[in-house]
C-alpha atoms as a PDB file:
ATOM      1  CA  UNK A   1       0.000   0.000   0.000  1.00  0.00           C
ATOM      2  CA  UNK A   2       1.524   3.318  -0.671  1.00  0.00           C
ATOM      3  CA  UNK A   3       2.572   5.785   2.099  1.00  0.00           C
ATOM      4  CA  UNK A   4       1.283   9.059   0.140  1.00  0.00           C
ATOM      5  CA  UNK A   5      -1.519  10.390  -1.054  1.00  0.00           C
ATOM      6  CA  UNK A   6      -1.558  13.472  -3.765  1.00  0.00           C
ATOM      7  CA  UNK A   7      -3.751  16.301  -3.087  1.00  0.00           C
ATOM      8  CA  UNK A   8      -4.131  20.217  -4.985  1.00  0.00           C
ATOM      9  CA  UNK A   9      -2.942  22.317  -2.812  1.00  0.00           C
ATOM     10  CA  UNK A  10      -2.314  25.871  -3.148  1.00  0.00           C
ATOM     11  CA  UNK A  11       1.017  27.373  -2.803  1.00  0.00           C
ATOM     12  CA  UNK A  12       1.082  31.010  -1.177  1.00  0.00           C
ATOM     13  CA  UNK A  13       4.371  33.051  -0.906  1.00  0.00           C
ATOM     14  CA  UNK A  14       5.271  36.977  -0.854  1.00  0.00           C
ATOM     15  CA  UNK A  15       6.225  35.899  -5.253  1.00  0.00           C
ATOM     16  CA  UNK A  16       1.815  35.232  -5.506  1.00  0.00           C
ATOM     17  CA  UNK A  17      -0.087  32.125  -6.023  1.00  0.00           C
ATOM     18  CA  UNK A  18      -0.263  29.052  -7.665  1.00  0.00           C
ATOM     19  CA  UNK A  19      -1.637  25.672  -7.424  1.00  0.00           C
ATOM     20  CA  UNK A  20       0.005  22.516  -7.604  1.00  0.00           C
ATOM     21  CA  UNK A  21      -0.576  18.651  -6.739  1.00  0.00           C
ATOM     22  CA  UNK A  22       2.112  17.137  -4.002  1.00  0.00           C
ATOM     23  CA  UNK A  23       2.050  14.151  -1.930  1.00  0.00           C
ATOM     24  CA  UNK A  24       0.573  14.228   1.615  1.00  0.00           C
ATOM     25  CA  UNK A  25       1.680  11.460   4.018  1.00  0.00           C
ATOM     26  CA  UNK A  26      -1.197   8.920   4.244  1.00  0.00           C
ATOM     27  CA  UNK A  27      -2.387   8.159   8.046  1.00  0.00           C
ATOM     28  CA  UNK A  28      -4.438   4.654   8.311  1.00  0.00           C
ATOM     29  CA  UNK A  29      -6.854   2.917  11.074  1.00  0.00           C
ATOM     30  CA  UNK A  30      -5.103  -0.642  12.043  1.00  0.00           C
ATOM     31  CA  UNK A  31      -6.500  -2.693  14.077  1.00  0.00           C
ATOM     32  CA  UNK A  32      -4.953  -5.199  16.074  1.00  0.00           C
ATOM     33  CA  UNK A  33      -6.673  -8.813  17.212  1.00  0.00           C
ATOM     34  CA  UNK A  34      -5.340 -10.989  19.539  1.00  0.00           C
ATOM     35  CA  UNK A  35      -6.871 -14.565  19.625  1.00  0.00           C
ATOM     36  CA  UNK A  36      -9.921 -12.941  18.035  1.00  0.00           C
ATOM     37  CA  UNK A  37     -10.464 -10.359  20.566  1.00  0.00           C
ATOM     38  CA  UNK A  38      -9.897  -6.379  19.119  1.00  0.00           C
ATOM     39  CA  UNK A  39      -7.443  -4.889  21.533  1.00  0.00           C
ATOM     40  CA  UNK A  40      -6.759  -1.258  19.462  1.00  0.00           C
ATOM     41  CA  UNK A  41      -7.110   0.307  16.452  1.00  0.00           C
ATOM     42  CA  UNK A  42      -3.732   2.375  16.291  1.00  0.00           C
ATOM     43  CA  UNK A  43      -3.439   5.498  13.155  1.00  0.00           C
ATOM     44  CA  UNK A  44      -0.123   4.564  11.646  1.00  0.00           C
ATOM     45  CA  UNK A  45       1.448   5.178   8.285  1.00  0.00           C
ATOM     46  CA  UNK A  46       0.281   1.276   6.299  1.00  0.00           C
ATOM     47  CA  UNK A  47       3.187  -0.178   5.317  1.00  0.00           C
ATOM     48  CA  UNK A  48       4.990  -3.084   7.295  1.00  0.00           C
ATOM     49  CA  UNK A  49       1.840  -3.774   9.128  1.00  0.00           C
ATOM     50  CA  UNK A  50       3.022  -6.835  10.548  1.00  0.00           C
ATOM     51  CA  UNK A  51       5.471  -5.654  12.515  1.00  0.00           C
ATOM     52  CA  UNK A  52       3.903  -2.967  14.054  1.00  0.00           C
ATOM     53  CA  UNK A  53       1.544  -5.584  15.229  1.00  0.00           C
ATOM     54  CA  UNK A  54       4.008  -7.790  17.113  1.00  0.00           C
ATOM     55  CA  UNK A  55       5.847  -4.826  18.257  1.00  0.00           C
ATOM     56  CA  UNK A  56       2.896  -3.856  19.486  1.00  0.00           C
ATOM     57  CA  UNK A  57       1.916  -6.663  21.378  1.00  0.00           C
ATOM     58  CA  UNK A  58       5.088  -7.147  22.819  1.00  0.00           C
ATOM     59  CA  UNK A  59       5.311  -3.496  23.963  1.00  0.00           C
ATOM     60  CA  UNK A  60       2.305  -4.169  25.802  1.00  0.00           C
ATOM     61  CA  UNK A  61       3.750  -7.485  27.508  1.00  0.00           C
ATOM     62  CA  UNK A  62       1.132  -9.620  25.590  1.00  0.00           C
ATOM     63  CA  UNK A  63       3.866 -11.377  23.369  1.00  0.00           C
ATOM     64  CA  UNK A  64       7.293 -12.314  25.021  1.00  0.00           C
ATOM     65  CA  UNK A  65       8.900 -13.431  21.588  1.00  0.00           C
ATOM     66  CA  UNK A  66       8.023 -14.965  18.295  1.00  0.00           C
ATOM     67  CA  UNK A  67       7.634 -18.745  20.514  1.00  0.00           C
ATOM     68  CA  UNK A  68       4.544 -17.395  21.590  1.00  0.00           C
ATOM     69  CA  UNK A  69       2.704 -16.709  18.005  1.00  0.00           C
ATOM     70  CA  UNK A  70       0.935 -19.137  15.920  1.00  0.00           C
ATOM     71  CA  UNK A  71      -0.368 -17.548  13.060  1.00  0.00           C
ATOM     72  CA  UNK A  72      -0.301 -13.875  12.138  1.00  0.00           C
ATOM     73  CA  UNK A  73      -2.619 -12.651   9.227  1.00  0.00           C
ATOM     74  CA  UNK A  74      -2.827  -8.879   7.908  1.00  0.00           C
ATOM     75  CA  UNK A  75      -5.872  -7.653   5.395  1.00  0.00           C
ATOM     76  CA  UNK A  76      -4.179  -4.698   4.378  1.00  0.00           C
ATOM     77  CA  UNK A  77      -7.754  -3.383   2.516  1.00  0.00           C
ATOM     78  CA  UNK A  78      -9.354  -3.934   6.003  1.00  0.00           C
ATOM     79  CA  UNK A  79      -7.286  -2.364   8.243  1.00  0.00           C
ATOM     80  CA  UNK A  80      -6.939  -6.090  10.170  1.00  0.00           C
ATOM     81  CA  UNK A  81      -4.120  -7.536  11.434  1.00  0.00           C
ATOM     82  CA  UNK A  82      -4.534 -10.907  13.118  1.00  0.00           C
ATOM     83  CA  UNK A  83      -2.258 -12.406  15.839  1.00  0.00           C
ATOM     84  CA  UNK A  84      -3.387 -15.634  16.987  1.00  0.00           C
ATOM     85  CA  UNK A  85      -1.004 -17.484  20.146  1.00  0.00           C
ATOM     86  CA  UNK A  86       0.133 -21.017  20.414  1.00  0.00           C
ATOM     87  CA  UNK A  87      -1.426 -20.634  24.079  1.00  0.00           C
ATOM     88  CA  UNK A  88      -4.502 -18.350  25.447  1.00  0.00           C
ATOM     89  CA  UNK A  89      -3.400 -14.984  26.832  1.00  0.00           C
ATOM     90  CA  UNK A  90      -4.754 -13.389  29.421  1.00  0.00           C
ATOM     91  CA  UNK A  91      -5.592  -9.366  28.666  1.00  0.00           C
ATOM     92  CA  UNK A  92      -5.099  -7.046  31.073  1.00  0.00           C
ATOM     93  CA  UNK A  93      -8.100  -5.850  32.295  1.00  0.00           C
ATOM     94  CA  UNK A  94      -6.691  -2.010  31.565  1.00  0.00           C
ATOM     95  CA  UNK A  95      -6.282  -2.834  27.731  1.00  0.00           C
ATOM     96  CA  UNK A  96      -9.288  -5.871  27.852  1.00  0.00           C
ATOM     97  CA  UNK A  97     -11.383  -3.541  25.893  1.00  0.00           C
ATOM     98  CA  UNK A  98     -11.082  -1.487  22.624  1.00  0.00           C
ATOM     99  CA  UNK A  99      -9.197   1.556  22.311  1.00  0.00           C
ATOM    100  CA  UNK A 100      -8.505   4.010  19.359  1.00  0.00           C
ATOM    101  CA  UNK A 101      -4.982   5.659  19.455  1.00  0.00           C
ATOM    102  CA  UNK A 102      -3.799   8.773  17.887  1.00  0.00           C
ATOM    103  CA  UNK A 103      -0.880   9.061  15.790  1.00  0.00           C
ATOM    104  CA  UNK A 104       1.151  11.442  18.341  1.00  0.00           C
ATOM    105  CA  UNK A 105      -0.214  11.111  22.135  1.00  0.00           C
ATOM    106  CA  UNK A 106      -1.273   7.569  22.885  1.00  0.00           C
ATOM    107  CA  UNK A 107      -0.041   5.786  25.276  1.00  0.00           C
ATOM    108  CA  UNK A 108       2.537   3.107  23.630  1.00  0.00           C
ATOM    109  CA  UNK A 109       3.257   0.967  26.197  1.00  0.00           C
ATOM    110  CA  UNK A 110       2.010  -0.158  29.509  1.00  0.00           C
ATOM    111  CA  UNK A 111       3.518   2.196  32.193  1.00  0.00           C
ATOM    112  CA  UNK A 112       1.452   4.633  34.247  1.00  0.00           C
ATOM    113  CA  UNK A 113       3.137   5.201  37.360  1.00  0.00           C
ATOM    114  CA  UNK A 114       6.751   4.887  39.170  1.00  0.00           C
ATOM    115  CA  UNK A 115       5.685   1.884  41.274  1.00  0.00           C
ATOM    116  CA  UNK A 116       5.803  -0.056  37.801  1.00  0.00           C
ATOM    117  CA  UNK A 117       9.135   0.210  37.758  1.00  0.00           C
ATOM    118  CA  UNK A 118       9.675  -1.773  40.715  1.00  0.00           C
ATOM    119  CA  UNK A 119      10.442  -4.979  38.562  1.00  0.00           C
ATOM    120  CA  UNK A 120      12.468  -3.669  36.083  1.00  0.00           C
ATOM    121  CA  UNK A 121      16.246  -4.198  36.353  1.00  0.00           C
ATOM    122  CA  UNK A 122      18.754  -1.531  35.128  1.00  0.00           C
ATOM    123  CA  UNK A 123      20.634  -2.512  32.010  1.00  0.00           C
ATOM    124  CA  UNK A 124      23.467  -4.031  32.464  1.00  0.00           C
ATOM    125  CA  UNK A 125      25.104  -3.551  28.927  1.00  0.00           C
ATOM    126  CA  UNK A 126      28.541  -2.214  28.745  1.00  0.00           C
ATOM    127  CA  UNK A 127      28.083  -1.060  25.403  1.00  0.00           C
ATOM    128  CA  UNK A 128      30.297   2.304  24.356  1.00  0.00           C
ATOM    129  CA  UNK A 129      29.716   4.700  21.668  1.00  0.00           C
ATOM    130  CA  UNK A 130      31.984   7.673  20.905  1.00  0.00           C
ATOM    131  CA  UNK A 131      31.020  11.051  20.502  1.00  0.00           C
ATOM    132  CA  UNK A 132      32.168  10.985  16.686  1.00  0.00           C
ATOM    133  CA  UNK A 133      30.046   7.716  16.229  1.00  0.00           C
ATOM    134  CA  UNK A 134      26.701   9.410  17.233  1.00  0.00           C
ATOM    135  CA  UNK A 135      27.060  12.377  15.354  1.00  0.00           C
ATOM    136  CA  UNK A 136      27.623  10.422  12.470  1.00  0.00           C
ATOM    137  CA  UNK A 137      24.790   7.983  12.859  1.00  0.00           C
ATOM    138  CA  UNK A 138      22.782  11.372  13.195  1.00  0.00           C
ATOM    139  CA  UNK A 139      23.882  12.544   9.750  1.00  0.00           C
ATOM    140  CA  UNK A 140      22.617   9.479   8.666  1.00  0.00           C
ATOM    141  CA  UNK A 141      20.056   8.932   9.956  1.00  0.00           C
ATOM    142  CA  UNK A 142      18.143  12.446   9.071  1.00  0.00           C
ATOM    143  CA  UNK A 143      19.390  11.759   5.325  1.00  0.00           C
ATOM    144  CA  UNK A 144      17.815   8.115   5.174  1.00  0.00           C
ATOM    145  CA  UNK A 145      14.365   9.095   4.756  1.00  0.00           C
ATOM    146  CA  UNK A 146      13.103  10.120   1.250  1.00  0.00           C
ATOM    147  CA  UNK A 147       9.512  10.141   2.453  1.00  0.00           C
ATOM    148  CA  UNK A 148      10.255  12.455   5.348  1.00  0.00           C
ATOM    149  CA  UNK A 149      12.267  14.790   2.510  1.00  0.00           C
ATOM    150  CA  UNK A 150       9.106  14.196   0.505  1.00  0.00           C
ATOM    151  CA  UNK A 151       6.016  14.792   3.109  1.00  0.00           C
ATOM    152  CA  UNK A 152       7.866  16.219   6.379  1.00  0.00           C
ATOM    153  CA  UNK A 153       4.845  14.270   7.952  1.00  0.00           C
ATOM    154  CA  UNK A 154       6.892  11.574   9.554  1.00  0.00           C
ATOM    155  CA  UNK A 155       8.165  10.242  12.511  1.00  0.00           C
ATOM    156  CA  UNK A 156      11.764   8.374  12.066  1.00  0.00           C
ATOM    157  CA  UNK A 157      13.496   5.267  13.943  1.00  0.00           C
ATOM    158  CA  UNK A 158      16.243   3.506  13.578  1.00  0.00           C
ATOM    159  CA  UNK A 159      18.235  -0.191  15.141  1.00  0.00           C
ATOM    160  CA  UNK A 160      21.969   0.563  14.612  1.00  0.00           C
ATOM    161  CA  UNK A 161      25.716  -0.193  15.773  1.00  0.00           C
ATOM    162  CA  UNK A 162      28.212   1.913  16.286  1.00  0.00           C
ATOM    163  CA  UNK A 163      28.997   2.482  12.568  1.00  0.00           C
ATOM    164  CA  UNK A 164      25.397   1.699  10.654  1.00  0.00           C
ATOM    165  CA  UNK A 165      22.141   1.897  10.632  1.00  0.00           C
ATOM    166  CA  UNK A 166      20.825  -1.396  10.684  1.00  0.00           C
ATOM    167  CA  UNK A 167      17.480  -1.643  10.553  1.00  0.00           C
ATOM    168  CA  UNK A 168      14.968   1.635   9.579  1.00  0.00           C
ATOM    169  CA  UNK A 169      11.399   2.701   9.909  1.00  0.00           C
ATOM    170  CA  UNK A 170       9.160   5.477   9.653  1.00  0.00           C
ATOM    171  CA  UNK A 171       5.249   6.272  10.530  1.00  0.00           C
ATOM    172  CA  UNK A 172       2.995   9.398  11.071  1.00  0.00           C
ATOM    173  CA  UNK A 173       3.268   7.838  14.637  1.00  0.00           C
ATOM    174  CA  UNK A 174       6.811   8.020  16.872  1.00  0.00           C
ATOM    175  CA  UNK A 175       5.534   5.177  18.646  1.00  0.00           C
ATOM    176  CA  UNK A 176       4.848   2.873  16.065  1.00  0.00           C
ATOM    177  CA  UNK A 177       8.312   3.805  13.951  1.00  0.00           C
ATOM    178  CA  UNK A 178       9.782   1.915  16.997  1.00  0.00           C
ATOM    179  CA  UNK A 179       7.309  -1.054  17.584  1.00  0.00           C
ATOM    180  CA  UNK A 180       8.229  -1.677  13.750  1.00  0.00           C
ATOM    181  CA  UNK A 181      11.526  -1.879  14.148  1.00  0.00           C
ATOM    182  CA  UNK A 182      11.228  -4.337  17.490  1.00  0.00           C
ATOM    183  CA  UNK A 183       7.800  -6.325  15.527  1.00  0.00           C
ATOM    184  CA  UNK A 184      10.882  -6.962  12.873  1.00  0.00           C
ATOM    185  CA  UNK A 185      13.647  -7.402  15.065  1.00  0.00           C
ATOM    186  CA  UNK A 186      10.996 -10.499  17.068  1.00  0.00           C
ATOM    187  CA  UNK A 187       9.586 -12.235  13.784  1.00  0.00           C
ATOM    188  CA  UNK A 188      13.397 -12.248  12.070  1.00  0.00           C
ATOM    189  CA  UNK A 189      15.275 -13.312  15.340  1.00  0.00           C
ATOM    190  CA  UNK A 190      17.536  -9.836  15.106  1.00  0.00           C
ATOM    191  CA  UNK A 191      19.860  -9.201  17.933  1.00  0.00           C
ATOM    192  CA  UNK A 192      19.242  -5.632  20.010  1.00  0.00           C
ATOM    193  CA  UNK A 193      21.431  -6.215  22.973  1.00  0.00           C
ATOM    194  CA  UNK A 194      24.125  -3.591  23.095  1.00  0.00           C
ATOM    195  CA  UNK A 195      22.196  -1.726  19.708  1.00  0.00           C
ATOM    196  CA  UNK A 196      21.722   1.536  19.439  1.00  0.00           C
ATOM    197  CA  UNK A 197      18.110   3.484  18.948  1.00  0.00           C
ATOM    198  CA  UNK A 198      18.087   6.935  16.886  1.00  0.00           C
ATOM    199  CA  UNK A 199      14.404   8.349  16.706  1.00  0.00           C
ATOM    200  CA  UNK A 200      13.729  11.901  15.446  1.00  0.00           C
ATOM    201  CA  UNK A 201      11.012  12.623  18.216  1.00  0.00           C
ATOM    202  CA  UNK A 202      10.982  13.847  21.825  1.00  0.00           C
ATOM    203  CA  UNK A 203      12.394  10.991  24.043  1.00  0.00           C
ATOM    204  CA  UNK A 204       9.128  10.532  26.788  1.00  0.00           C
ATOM    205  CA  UNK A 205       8.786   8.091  29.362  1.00  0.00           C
ATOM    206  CA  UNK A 206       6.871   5.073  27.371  1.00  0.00           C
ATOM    207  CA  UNK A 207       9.210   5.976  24.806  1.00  0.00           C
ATOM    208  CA  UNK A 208      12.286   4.885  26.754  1.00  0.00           C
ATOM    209  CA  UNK A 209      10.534   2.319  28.381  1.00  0.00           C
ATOM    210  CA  UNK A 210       9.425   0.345  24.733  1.00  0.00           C
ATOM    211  CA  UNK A 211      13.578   0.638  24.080  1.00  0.00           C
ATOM    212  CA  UNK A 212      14.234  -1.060  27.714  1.00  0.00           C
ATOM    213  CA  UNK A 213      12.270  -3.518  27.073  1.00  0.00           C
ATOM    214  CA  UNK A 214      14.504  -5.288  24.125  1.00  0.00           C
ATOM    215  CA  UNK A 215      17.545  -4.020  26.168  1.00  0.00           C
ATOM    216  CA  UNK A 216      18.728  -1.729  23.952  1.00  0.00           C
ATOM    217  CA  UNK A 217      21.015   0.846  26.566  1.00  0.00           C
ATOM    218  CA  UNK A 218      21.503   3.527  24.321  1.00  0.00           C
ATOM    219  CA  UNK A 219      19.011   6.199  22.652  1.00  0.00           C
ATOM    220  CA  UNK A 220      19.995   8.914  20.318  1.00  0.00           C
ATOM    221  CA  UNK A 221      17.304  11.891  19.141  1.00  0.00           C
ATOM    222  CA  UNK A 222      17.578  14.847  17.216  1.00  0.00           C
ATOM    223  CA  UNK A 223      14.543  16.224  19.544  1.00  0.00           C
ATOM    224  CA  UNK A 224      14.969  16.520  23.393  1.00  0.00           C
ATOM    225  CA  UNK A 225      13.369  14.412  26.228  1.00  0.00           C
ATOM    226  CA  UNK A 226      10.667  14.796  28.369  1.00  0.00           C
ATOM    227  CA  UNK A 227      11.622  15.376  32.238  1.00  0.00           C
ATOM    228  CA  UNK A 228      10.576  11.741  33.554  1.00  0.00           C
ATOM    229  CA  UNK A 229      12.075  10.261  30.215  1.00  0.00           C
ATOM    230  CA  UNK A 230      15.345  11.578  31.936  1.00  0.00           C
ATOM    231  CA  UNK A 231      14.444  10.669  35.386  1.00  0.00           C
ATOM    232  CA  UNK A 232      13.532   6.656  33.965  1.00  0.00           C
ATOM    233  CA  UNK A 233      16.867   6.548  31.853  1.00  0.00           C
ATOM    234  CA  UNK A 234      18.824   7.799  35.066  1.00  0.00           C
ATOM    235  CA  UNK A 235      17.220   5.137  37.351  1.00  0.00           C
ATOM    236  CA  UNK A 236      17.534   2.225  34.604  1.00  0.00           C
ATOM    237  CA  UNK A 237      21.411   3.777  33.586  1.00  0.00           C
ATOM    238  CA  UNK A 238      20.157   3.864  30.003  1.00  0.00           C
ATOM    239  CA  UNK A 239      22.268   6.483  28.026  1.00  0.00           C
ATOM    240  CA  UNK A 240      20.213   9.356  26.869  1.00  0.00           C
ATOM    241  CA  UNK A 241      21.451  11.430  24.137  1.00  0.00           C
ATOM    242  CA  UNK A 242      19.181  14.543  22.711  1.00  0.00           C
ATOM    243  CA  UNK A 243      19.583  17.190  20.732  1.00  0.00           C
ATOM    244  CA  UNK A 244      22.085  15.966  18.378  1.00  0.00           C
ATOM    245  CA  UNK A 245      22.427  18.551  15.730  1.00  0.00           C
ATOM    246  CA  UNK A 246      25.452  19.677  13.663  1.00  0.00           C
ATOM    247  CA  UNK A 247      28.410  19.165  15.800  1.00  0.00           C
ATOM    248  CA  UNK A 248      27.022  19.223  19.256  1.00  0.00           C
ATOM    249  CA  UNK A 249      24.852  17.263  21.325  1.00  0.00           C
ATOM    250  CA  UNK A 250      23.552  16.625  25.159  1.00  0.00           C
ATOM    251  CA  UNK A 251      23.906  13.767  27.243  1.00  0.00           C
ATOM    252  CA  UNK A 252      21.216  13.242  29.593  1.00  0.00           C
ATOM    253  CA  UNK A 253      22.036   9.778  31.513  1.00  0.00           C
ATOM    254  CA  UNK A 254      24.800   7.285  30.940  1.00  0.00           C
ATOM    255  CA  UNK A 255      27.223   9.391  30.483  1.00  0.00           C
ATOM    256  CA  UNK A 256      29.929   6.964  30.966  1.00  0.00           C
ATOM    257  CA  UNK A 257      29.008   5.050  27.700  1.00  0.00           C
ATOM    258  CA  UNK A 258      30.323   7.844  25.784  1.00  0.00           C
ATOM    259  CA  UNK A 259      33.938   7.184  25.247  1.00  0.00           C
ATOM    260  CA  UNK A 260      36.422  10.062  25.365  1.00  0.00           C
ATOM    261  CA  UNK A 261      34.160  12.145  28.665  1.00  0.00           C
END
């Protein structure tokens, strides 16, 4: 399915008028069944459908890995995906009903207050990046997308090493640009220990927390983070990284990942 849609629109500027026909980022209902119950219908950009579903579902601790799925079908002209489990799952009571997420505020992943953090164990990756090494995945990264040159109506992510960008994905949604990468990273048995996560968007709270949860111990954004997305990395010793522009950048938590400070 394409990711655009054309449209007339008319082009003011202080030179006059005119009218011209350009490609508008397409935003599409989805909506995701587990073992024939409809948990959400998320507004996503409708391409790698899949993946967003499993990322999904494992964001919201319904799928621990690709052992647990049986069969996953996707009716694209529908707006269906399909995830059925070798064993029943039991739905949080919270999420056991229906819900329709926007593109840019929904919540992505089930956290809503500090005593869920209780369980979850700070990284323990000794993974190093140098300063050089982010600034070029950066540069990379913000050249990799044609349909962001094309539409500037979409949200970036990105699985990568020190050196490359490994895996890529985009969506009108920041959330779902990142449960595509994981939904991918689950189905094709891809590594993310000791990876690195560049996303164009502000760095929030559920944000950080879908990246903990496949152990990935270092996030790099263009935008800046939220004030409890650096409080979470600090108690988890994720390394934060925002604002990476030109030459510069700031280091919110994990400082000591960053070779060379």
């Amino acid at each position: 399915m394409e990711a655009t849609e054309r449209f007339p629109v008319l082009h003011i500027s202080e030179d006059g008028r005119k009218e011209v026909e350009e490609p508008v980022v397409k935003e599409f209902p989805l909506t995701i069944s587990l073992n024939n119950q409809e948990l959400v219908t998320l507004l996503c950009s409708p391409v790698d459908l899949k993946y967003l579903a499993v990322g999904y579902l494992f964001s919201e601790g319904l799928l621990k890995g690709k052992e647990d799925i049986k069969k996953i079908v996707v009716d694209e002209q529908r707006g269906m995906v399909w995830v059925e489990t070798k064993e029943d799952k039991e739905i949080p009571l919270d999420i056991a009903f229906k819900r329709f997420i926007t593109t840019g505020c929904g919540r992505g992943a089930s956290f809503y207050s500090a005593a869920d953090l209780q369980d979850q164990p700070k990284l323990q990756s000794q993974a190093q990046v140098a300063p050089a090494e982010i600034l070029a995945l950066a540069n990379q990264f913000q050249h990799h997308s044609e349909l962001y040159r094309t539409t500037h109506g979409v949200h970036s992510a990105a699985l990568c090493d020190t050196k490359n960008i490994l895996l890529f994905s985009e969506d009108v949604g920041r959330h779902n640009a990142i449960d595509k990468i994981f939904g991918r990273c689950i189905l094709e048995d891809i590594p993310t220990d000791d990876r690195i996560m560049t996303i164009s968007g502000r760095v929030s709270s559920e944000m950080l927390l879908k990246v903990l949860k496949k152990g990935v111990p270092i996030i790099i954004s263009i935008a800046v983070p939220t004030s409890l997305g650096v409080k979470l990395a600090n108690d988890l010793d994720m390394t934060l990284v925002g604002l990476v522009r030109g030459r510069s950048m700031r280091v919110y938590s994990g400082s000591w990942r960053i070779q060379g400070q």
